[in-house]
C-alpha atoms as a PDB file:
ATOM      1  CA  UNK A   1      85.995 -14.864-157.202  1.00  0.00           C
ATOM      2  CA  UNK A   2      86.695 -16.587-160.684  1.00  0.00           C
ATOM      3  CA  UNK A   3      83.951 -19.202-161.437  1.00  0.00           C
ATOM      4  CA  UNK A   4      85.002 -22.190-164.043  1.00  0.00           C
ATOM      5  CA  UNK A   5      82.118 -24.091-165.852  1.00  0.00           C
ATOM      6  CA  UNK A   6      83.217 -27.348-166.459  1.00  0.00           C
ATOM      7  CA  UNK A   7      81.108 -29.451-169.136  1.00  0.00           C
ATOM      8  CA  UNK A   8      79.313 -26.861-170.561  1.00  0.00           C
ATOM      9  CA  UNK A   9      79.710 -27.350-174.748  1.00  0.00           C
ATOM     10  CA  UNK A  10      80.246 -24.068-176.638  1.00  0.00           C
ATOM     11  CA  UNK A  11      80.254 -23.400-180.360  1.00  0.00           C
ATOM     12  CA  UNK A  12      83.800 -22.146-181.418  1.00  0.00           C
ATOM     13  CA  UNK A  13      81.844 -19.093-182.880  1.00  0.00           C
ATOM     14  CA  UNK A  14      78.598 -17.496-183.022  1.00  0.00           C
ATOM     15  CA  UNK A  15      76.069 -16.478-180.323  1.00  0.00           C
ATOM     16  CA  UNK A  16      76.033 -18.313-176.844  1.00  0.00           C
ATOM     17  CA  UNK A  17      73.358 -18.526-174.633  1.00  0.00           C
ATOM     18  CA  UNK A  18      74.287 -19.877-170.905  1.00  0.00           C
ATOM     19  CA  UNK A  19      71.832 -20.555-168.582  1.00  0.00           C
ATOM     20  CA  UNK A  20      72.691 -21.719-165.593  1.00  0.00           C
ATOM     21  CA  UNK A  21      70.509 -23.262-162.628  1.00  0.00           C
ATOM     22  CA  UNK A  22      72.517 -24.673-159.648  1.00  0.00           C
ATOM     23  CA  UNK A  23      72.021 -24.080-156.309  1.00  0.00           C
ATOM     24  CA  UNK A  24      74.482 -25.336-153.782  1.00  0.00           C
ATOM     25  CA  UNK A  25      75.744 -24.337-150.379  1.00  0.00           C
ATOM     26  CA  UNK A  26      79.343 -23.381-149.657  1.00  0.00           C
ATOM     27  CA  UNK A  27      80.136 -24.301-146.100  1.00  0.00           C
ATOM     28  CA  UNK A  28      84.047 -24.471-146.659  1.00  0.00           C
ATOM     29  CA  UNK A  29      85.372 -21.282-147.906  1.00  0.00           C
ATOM     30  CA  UNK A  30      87.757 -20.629-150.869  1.00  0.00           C
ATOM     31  CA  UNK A  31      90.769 -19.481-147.985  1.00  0.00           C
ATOM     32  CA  UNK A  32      89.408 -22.759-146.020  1.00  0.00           C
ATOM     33  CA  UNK A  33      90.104 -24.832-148.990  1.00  0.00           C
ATOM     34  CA  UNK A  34      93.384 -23.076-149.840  1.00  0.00           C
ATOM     35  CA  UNK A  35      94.575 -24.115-146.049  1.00  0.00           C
ATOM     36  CA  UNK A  36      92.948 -27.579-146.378  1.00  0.00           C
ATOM     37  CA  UNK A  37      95.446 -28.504-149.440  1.00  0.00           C
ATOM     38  CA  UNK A  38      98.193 -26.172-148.238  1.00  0.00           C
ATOM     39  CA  UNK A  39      98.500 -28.838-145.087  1.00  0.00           C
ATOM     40  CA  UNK A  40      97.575 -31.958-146.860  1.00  0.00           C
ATOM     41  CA  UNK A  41     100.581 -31.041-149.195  1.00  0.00           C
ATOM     42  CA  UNK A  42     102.841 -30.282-146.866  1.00  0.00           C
ATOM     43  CA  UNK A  43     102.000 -33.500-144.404  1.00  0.00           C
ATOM     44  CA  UNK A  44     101.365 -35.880-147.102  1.00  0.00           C
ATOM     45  CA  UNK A  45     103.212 -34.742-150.286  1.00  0.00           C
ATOM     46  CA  UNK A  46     106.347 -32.763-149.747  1.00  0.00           C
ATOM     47  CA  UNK A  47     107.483 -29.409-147.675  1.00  0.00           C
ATOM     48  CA  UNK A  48     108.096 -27.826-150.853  1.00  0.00           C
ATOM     49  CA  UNK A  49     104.818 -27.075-152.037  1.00  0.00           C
ATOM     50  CA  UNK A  50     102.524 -24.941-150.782  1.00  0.00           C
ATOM     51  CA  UNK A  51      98.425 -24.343-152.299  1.00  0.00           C
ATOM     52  CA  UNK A  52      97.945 -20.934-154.395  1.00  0.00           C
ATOM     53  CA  UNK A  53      93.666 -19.390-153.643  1.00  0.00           C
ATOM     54  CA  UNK A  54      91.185 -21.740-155.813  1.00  0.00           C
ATOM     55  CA  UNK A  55      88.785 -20.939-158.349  1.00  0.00           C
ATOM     56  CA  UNK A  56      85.414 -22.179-157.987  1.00  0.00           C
ATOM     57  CA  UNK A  57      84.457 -24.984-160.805  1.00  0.00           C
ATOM     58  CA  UNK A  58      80.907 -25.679-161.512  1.00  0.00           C
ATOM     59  CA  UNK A  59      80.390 -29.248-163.283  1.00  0.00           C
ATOM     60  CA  UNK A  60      79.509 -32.507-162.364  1.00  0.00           C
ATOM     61  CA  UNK A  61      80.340 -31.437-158.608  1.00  0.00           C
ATOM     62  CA  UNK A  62      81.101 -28.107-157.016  1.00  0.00           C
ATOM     63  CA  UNK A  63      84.296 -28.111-155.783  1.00  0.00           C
ATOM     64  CA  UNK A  64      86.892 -25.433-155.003  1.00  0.00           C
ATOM     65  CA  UNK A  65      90.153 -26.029-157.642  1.00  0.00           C
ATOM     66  CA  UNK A  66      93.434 -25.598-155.662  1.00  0.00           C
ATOM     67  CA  UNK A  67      96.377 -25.309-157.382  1.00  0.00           C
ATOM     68  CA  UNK A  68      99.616 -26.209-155.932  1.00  0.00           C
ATOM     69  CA  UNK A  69     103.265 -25.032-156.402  1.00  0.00           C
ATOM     70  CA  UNK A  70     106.736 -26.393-155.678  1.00  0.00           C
ATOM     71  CA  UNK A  71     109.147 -24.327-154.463  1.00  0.00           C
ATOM     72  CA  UNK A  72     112.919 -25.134-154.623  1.00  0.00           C
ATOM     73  CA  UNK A  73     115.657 -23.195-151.934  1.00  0.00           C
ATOM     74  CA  UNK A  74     117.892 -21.919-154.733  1.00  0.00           C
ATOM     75  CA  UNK A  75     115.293 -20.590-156.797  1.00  0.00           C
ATOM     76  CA  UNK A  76     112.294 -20.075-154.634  1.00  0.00           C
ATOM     77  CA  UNK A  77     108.813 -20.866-156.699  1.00  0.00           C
ATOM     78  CA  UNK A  78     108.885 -23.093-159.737  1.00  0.00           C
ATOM     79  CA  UNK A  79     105.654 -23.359-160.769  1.00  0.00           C
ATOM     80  CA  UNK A  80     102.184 -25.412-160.395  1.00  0.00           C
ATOM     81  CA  UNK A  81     102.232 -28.607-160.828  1.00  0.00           C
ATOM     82  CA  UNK A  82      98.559 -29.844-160.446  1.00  0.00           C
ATOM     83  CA  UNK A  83      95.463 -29.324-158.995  1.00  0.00           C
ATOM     84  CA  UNK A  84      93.613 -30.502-155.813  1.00  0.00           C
ATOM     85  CA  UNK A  85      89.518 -30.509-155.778  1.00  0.00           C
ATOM     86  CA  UNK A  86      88.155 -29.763-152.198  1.00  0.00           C
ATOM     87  CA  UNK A  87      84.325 -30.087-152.085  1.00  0.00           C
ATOM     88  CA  UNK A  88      82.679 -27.050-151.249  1.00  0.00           C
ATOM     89  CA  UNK A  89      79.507 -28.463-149.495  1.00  0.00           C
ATOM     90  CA  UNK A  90      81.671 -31.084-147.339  1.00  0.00           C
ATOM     91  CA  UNK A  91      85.468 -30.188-147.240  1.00  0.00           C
ATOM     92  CA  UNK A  92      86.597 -33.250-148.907  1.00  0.00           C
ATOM     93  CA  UNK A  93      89.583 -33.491-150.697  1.00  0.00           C
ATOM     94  CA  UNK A  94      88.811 -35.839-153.937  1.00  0.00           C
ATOM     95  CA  UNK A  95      91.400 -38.300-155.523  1.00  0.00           C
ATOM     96  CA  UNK A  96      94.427 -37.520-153.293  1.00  0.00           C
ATOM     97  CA  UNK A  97      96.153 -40.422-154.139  1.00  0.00           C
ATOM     98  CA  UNK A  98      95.814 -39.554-158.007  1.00  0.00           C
ATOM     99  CA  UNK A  99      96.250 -35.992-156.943  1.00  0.00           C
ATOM    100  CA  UNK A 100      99.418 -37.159-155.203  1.00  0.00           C
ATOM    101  CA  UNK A 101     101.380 -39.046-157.888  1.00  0.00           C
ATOM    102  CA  UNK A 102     100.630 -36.563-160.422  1.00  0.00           C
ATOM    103  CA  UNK A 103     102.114 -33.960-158.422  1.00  0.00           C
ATOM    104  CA  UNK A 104     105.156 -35.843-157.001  1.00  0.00           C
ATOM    105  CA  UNK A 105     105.467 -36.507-160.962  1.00  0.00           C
ATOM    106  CA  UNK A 106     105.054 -32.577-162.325  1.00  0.00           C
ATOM    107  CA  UNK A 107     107.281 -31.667-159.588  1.00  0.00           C
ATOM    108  CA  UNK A 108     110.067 -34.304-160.690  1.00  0.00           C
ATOM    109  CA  UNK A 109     109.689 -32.917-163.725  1.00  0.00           C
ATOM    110  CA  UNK A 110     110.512 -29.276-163.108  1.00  0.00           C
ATOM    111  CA  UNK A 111     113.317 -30.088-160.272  1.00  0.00           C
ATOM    112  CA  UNK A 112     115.033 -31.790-163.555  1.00  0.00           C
ATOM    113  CA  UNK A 113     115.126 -28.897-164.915  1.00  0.00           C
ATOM    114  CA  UNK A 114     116.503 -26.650-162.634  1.00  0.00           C
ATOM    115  CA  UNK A 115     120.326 -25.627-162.251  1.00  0.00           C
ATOM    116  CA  UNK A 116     122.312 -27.333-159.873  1.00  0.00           C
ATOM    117  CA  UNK A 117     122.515 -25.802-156.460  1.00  0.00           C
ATOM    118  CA  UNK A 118     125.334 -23.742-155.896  1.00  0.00           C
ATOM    119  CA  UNK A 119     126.024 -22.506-152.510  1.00  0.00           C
ATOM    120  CA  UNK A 120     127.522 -19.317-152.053  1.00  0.00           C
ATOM    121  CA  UNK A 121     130.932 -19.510-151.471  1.00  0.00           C
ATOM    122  CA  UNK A 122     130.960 -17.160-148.327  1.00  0.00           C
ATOM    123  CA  UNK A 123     128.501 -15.356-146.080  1.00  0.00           C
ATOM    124  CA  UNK A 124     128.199 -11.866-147.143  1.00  0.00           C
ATOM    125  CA  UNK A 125     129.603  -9.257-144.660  1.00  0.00           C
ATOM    126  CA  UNK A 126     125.948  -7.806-144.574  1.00  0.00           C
ATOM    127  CA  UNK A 127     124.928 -10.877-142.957  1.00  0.00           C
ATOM    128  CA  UNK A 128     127.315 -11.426-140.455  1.00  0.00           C
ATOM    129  CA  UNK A 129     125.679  -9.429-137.458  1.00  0.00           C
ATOM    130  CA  UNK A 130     128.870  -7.086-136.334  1.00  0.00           C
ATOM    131  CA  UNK A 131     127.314  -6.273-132.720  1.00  0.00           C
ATOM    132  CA  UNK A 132     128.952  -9.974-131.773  1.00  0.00           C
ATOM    133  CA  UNK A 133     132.293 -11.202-130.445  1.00  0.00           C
ATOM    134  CA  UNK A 134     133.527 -14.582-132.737  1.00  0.00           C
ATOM    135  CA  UNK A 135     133.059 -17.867-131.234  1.00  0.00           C
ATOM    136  CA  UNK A 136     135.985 -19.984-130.815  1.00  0.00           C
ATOM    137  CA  UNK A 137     136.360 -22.976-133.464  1.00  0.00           C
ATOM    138  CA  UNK A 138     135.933 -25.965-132.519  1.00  0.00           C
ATOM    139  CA  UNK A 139     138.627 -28.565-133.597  1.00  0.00           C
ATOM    140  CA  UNK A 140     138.638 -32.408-132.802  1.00  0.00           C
ATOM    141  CA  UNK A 141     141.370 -34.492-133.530  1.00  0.00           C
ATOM    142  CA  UNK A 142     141.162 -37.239-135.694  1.00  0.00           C
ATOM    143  CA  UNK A 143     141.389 -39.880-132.813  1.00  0.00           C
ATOM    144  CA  UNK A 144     138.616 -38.495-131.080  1.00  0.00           C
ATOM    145  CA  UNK A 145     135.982 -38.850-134.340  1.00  0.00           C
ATOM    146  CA  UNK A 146     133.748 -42.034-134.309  1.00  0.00           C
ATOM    147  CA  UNK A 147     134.061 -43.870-137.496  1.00  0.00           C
ATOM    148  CA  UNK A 148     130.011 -44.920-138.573  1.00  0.00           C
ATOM    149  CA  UNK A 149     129.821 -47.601-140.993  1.00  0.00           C
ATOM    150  CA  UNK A 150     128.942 -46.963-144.878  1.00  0.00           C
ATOM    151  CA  UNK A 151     125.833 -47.281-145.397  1.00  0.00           C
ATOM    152  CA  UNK A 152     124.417 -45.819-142.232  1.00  0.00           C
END
């Protein structure tokens, strides 16, 4: 388990002496956490991101430190794009709405940046199972289509 102190001043060189006295209780676990965020990103954010295992951050509160990646079909993961705090005491997920627009922005971001989609221009014979008979195509003709408005 990686443990971050947040808050805690050090020189830039020289001796450091830490002491640390916190006690605290951890009733939601780090894999709890990691499926807390997972869902909330997927139900309240977007399908394509998913919550990596958090690092436990020692500051002001203790708090388990999701991060969360987007994922994009062509190119599977992208990368993180921010990070969710899920109390460790209570299960609460802190400042989801900040959490939430800086995400849906980091993610923009990145999905910018990525190549154009490009679907492949036939199904490889690999993936064609060959232990199947071809269904008949289906062909309407033009009459028989239902225009739908633009728009729509």
């Amino acid at each position: 388990m990686t443990i971050l102190l947040e808050h805690y001043p050090l020189p830039e060189r020289g001796p450091v002496k830490l002491s640390l006295d916190q006690t605290f209780a951890i009733n939601v676990t780090a894999e709890e956490a990691r499926r807390q965020v997972d869902r909330w990103l997927l139900m309240e954010v977007s399908c394509m991101m998913g919550a990596d295992p958090p690092t436990l951050v020692i500051g002001e509160r203790i708090v388990w430190r999701v991060p969360a990646h987007f994922s994009a079909p062509q190119v599977g993961r992208v990368g993180v794009v921010g990070m969710v705090d899920v109390d460790v005491s209570t299960g609460e997920i802190y400042s989801t709405a900040e959490a939430k627009k800086a995400i849906e922005r980091c993610a923009t971001e990145l999905a910018a940046k990525l190549p154009p989609y490009q679907p492949l221009p036939a199904i490889p014979a690999t993936c064609v199972p060959q232990h199947l008979s071809p269904v008949p195509i289906l062909v309407l003709p033009e009459e028989e289509l239902i225009p739908v408005p633009a728009g729509d």
